[in-house]
Protein backbone atom coordinates (compact mmCIF):
# COMPACT_ATOMS: atom_id res chain seq x y z
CA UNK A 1 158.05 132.86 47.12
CA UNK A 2 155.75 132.33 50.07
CA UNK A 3 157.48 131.88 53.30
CA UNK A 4 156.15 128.41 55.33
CA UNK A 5 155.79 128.39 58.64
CA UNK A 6 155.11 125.30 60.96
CA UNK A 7 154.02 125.29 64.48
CA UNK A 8 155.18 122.38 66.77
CA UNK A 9 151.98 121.38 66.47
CA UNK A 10 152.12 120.38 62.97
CA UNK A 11 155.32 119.31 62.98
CA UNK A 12 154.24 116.52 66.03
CA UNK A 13 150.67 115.54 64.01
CA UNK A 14 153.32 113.86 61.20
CA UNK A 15 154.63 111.07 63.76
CA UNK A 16 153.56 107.79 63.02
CA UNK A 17 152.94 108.25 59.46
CA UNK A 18 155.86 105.47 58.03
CA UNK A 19 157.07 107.99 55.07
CA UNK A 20 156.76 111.10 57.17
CA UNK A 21 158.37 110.43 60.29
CA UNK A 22 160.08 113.86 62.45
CA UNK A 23 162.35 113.11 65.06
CA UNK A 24 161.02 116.40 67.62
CA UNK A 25 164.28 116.32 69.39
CA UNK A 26 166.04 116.83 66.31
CA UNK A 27 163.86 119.52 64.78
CA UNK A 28 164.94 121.42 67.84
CA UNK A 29 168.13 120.73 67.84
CA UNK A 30 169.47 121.38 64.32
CA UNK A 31 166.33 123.48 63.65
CA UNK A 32 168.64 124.69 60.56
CA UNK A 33 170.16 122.32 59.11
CA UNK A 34 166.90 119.93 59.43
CA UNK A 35 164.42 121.93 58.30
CA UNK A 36 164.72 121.67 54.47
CA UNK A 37 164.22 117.80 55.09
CA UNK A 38 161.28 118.78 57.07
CA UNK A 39 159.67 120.84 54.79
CA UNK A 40 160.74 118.50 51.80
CA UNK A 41 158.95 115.77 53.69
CA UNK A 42 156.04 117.30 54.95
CA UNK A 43 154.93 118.78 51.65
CA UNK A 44 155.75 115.01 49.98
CA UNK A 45 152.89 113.62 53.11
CA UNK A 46 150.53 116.79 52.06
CA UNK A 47 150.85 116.60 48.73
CA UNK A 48 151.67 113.00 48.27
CA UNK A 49 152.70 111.38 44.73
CA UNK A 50 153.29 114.40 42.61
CA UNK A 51 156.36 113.51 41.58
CA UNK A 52 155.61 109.91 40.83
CA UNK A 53 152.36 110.09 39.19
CA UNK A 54 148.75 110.63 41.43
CA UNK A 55 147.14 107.99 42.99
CA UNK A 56 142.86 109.55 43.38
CA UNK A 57 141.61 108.74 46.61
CA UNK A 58 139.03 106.38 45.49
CA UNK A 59 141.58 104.63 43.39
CA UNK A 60 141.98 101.48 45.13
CA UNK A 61 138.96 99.83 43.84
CA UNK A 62 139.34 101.51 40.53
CA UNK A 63 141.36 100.24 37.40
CA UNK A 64 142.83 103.03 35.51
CA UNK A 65 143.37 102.55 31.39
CA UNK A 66 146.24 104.18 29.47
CA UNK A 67 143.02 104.87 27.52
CA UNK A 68 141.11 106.67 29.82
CA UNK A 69 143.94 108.77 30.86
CA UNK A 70 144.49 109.42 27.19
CA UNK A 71 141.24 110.69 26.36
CA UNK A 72 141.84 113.08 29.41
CA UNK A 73 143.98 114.28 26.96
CA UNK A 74 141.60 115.62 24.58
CA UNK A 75 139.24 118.01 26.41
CA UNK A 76 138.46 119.26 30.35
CA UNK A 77 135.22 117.84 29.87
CA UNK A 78 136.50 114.15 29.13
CA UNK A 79 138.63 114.73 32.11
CA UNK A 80 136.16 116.34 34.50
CA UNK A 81 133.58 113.30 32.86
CA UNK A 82 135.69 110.94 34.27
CA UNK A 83 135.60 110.15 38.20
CA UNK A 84 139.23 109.02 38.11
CA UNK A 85 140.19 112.00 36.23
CA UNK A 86 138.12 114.54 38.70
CA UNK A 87 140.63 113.00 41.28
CA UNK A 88 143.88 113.32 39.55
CA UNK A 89 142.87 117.36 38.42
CA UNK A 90 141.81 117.57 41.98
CA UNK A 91 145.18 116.97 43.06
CA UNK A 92 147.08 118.27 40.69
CA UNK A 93 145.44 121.73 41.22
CA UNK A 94 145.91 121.15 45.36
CA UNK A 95 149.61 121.25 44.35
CA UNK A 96 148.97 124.68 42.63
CA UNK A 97 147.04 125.96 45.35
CA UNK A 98 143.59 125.99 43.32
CA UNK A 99 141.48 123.48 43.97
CA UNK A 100 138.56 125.59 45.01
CA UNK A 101 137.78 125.61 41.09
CA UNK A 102 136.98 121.86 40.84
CA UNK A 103 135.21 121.98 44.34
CA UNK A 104 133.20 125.13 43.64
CA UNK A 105 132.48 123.25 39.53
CA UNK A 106 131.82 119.81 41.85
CA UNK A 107 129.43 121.66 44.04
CA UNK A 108 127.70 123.12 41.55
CA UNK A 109 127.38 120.01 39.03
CA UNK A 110 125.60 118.73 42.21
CA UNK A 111 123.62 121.68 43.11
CA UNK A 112 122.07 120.92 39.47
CA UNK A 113 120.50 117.83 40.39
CA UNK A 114 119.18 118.74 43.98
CA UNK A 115 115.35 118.88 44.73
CA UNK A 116 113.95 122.19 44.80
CA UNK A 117 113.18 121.98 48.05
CA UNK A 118 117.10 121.51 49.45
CA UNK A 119 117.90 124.17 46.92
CA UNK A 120 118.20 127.12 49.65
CA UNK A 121 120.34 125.17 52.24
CA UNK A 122 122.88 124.43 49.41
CA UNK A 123 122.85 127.80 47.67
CA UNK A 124 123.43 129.34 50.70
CA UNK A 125 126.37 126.84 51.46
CA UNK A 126 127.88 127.12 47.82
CA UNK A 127 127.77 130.76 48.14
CA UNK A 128 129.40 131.39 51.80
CA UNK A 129 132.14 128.96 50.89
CA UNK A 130 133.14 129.70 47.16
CA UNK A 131 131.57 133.11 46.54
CA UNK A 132 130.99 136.00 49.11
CA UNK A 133 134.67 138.00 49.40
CA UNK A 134 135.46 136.54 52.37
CA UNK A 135 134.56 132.63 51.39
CA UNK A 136 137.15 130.50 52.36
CA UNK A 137 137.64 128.86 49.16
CA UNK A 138 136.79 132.11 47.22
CA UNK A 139 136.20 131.11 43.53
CA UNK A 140 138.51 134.06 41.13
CA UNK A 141 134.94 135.80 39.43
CA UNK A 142 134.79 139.45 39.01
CA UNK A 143 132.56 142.26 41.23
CA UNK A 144 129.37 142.15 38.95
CA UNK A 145 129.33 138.33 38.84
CA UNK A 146 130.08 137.95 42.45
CA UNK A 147 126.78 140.26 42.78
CA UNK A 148 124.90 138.85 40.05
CA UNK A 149 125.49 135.38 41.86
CA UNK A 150 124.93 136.73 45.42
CA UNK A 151 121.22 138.19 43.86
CA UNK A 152 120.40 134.51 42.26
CA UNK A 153 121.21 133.10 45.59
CA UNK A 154 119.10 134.69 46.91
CA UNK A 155 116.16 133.25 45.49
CA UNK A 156 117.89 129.76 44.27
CA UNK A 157 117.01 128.36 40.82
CA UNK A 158 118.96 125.41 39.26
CA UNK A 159 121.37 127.98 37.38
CA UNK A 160 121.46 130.19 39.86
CA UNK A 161 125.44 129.53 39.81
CA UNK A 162 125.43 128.42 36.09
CA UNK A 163 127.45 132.04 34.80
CA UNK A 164 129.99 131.48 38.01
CA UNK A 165 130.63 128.24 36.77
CA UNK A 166 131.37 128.50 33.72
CA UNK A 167 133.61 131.22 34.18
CA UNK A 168 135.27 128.64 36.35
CA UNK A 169 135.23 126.33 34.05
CA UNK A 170 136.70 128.52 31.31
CA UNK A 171 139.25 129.60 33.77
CA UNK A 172 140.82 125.96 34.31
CA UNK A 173 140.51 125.03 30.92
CA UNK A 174 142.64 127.91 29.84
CA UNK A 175 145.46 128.34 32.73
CA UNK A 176 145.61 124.94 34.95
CA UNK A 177 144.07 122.05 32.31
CA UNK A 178 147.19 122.85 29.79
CA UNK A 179 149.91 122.88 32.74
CA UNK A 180 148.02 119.92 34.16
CA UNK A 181 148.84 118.11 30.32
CA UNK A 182 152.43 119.42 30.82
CA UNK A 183 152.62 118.09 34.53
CA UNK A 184 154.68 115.17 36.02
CA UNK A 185 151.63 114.07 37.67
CA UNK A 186 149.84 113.37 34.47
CA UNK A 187 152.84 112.33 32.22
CA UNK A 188 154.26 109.56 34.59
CA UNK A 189 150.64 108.17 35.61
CA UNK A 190 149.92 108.21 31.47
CA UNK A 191 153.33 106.73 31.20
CA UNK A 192 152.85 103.76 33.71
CA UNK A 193 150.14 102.50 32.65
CA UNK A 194 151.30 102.35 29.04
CA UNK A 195 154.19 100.43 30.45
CA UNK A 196 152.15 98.29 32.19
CA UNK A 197 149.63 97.58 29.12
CA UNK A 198 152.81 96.72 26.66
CA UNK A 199 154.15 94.30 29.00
């Protein structure tokens, strides 16, 4: 397993938050004993309500149906249809350490609909972030495709990242869309709301 490692930095950027709150003298003091808490509560303010079901960014002004989340349920393309459900999968695959998929199948779903003469600026960007073997949020696509795209972004077209996504695509649907059906995440937001709709 991954060692973490916090700098004092980090550790000080958590004060104020109400449900994160590190005492520094303490942190130095029983650097030991403390640091399990530490870690257990900075991961719950990084990665907040895993364990209790996801609340999406944007979900304060949007009402979520037991139905909705149901139909989630039945294919990565309801769920990806669904704003709501982009969030939730977003999330869910930040707590797995892979949500360059959805951002890289995000930023290509909006490449799509961008004039064709903003296509360059964004292929470029799409392709320095996601693709080249150094991107930051490199996208898992083998050698020839990772050429094949670099060639088409070259000299952008609409589906000039339409084989990298769907590769993508294919890629969530079979490895993180069945753990995310399997998740806590899922199964206590899908649970709450049916509690709330039978009451």
């Amino acid at each position: 397993m991954p060692g973490f490692f916090f700098s004092h930095n980090n550790m000080t950027e958590l004060n104020g938050k109400e449900d994160c709150k590190l005492a520094e003298g303490k942190v130095h003091k029983k650097k030991q004993k403390v640091f399990g808490a530490d870690l257990k509560s900075y991961l719950k303010c990084m990665v907040p309500h895993i364990e209790s079901g996801i609340k999406t960014s944007n979900s304060k002004n949007v009402m979520l149906s037991a139905e909705e989340v149901i139909q989630w349920s039945q294919s990565l393309e309801k769920l990806l249809a669904s704003q709501s459900g982009q969030g939730v999968f977003r999330e869910f695959l930040k707590s797995e350490f892979s949500e360059e998929n959805i951002e890289f199948w995000l930023a290509c779903e909006d490449y799509k609909k961008t004039k064709s003469d903003h296509l360059h600026g964004k292929a470029e960007r799409i392709y320095e972030e996601f693709v080249q073997s150094d991107a930051i949020k490199q996208i898992n696509i083998d050698y020839q495709m990772r050429e094949a795209t670099a060639k088409k972004a070259q000299d952008p077209t609409h589906s000039s990242f339409d084989e990298a996504q769907k590769t993508v695509y294919v890629l969530m649907e079979r490895d993180s869309y069945p753990r995310f059906l399997k998740s806590k995440s899922y199964l206590n937001l899908l649970n709450q709301l049916q509690t709330n709709t039978s009451k």
